[in-house]
C-alpha atoms as a PDB file:
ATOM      1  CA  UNK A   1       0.000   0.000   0.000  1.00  0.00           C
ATOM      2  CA  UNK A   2       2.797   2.777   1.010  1.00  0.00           C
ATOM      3  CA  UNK A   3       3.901   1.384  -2.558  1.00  0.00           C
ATOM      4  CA  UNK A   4       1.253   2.477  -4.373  1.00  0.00           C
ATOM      5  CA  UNK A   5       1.042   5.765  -2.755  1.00  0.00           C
ATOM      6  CA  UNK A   6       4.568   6.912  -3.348  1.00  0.00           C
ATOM      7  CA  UNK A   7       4.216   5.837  -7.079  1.00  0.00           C
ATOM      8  CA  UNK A   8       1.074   8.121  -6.806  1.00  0.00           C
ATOM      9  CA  UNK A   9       3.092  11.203  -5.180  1.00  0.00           C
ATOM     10  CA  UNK A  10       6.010  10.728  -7.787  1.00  0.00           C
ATOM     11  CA  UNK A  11       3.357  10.424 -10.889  1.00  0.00           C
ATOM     12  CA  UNK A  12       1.814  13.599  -9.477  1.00  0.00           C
ATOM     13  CA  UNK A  13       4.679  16.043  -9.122  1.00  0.00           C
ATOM     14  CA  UNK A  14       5.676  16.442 -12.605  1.00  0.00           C
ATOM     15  CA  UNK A  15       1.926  17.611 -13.080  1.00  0.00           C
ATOM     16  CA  UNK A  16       2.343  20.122 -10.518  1.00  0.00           C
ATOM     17  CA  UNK A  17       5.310  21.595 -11.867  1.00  0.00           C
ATOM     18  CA  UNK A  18       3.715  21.470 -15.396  1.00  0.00           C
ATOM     19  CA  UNK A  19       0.950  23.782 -14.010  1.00  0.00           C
ATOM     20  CA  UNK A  20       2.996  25.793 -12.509  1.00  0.00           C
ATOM     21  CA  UNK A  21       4.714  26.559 -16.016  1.00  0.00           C
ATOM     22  CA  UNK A  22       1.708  27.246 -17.958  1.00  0.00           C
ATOM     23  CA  UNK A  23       0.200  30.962 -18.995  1.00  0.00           C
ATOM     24  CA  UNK A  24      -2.722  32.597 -17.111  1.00  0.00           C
ATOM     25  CA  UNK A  25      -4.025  32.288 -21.490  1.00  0.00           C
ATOM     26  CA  UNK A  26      -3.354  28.859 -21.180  1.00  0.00           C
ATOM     27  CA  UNK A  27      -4.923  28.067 -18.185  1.00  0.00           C
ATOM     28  CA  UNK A  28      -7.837  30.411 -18.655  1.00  0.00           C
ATOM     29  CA  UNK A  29      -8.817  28.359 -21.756  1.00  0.00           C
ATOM     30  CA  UNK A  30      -8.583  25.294 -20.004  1.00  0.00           C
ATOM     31  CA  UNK A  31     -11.010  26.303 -17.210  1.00  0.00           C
ATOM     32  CA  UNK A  32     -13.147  28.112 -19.700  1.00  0.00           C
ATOM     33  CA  UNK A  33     -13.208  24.393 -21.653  1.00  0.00           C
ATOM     34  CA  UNK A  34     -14.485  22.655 -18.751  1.00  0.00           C
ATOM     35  CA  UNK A  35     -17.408  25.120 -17.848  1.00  0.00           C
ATOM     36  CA  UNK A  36     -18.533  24.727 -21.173  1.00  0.00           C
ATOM     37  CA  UNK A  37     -18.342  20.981 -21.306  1.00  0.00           C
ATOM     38  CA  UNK A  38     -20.563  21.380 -18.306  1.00  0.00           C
ATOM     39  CA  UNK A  39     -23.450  23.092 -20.121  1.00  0.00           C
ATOM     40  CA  UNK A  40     -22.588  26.809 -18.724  1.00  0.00           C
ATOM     41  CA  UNK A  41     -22.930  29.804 -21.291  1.00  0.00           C
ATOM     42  CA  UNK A  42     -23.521  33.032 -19.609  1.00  0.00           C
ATOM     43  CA  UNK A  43     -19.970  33.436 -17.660  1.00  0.00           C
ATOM     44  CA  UNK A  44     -16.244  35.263 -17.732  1.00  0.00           C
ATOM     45  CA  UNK A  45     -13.554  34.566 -16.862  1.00  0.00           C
ATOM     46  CA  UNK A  46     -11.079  37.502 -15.431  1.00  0.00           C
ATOM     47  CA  UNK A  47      -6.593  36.992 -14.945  1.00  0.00           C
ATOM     48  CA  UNK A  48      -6.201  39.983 -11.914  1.00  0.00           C
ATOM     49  CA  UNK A  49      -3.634  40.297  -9.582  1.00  0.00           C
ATOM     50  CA  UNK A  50      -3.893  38.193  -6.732  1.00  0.00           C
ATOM     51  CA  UNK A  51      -4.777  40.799  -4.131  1.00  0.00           C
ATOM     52  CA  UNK A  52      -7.186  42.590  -6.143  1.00  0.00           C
ATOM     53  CA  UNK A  53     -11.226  42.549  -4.832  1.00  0.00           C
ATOM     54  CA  UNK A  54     -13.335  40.526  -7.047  1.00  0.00           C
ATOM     55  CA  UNK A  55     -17.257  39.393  -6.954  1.00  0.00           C
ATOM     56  CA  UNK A  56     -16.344  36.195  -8.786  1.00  0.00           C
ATOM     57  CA  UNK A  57     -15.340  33.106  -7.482  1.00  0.00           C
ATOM     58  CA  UNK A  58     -11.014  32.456  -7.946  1.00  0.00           C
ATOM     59  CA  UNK A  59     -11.465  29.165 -10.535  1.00  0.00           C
ATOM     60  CA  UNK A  60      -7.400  28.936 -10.480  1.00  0.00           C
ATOM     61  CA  UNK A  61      -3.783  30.747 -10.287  1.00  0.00           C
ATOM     62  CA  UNK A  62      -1.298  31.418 -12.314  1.00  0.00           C
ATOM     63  CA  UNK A  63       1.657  33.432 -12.847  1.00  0.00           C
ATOM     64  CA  UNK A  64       3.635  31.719 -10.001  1.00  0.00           C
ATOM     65  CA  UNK A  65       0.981  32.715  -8.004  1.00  0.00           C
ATOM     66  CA  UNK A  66       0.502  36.112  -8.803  1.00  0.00           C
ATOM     67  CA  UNK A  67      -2.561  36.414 -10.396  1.00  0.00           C
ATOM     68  CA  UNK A  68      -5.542  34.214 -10.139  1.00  0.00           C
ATOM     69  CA  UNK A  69      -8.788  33.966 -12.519  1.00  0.00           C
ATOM     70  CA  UNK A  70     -11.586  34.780 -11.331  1.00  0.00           C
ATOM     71  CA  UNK A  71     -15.427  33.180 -12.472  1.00  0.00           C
ATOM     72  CA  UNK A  72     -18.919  35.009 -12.696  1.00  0.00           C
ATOM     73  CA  UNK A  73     -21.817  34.360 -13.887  1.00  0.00           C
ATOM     74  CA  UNK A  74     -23.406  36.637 -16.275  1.00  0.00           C
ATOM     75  CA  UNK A  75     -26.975  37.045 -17.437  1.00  0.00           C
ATOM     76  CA  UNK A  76     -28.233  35.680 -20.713  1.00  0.00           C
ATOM     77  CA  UNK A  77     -27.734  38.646 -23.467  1.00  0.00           C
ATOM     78  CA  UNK A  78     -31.500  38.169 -24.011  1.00  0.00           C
ATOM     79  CA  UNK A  79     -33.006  38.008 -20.678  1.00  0.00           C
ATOM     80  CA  UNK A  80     -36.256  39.986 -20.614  1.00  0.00           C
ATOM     81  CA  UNK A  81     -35.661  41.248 -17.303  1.00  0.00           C
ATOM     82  CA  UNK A  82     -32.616  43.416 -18.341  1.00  0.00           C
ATOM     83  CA  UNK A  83     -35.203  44.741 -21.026  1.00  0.00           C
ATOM     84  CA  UNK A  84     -38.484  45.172 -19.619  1.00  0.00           C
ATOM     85  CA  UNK A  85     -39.874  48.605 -19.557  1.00  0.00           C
ATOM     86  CA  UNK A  86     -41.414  49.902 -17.106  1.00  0.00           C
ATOM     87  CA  UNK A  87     -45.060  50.319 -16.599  1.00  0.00           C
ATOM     88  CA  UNK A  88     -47.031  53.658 -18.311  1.00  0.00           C
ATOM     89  CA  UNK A  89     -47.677  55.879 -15.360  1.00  0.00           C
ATOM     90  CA  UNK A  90     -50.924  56.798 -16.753  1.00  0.00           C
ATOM     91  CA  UNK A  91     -52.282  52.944 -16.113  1.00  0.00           C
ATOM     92  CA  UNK A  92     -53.167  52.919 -12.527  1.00  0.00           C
ATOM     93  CA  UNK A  93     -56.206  53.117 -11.029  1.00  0.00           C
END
């Protein structure tokens, strides 16, 4: 069993350090690959410096930890309630 895991741990460390080497571009279109695959449409995806405020959720790092991208949802472009007008103010009673 300890076996197996240290073949695990040794498999798994070049893939760290192969992350580690990759662009915030790179990475970004990864991520933004995998929400898609999952259905999603209506999102972004943001590369900011790592202490910089977001609303989003941080989906990854990059940069040598740097910078980190950062998910949010986004409404559909047609979503009537972006659009709707708002009532005549004639109409009420």
């Amino acid at each position: 069993m300890k076996t197996l895991v240290a073949i695990a741990v040794l498999l798994a460390v070049p893939g760290l350090a192969s992350a580690q080497g990759k662009s915030c571009d790179d990475l970004k279109a990864e991520i933004a690959k995998k929400i898609e695959a999952n259905g999603v449409k209506n999102y972004t995806l943001d590369i900011v410096d790592k202490d910089a405020q977001s609303d989003g959720k941080v989906v990854g790092t990059c940069g040598g930890g740097t910078k980190k991208i950062v998910y949010s949802r986004t409404a559909p472009s047609g979503d009537s309630s972006t659009t709707a007008a708002a009532p005549a103010s004639g109409s009420s009673k």
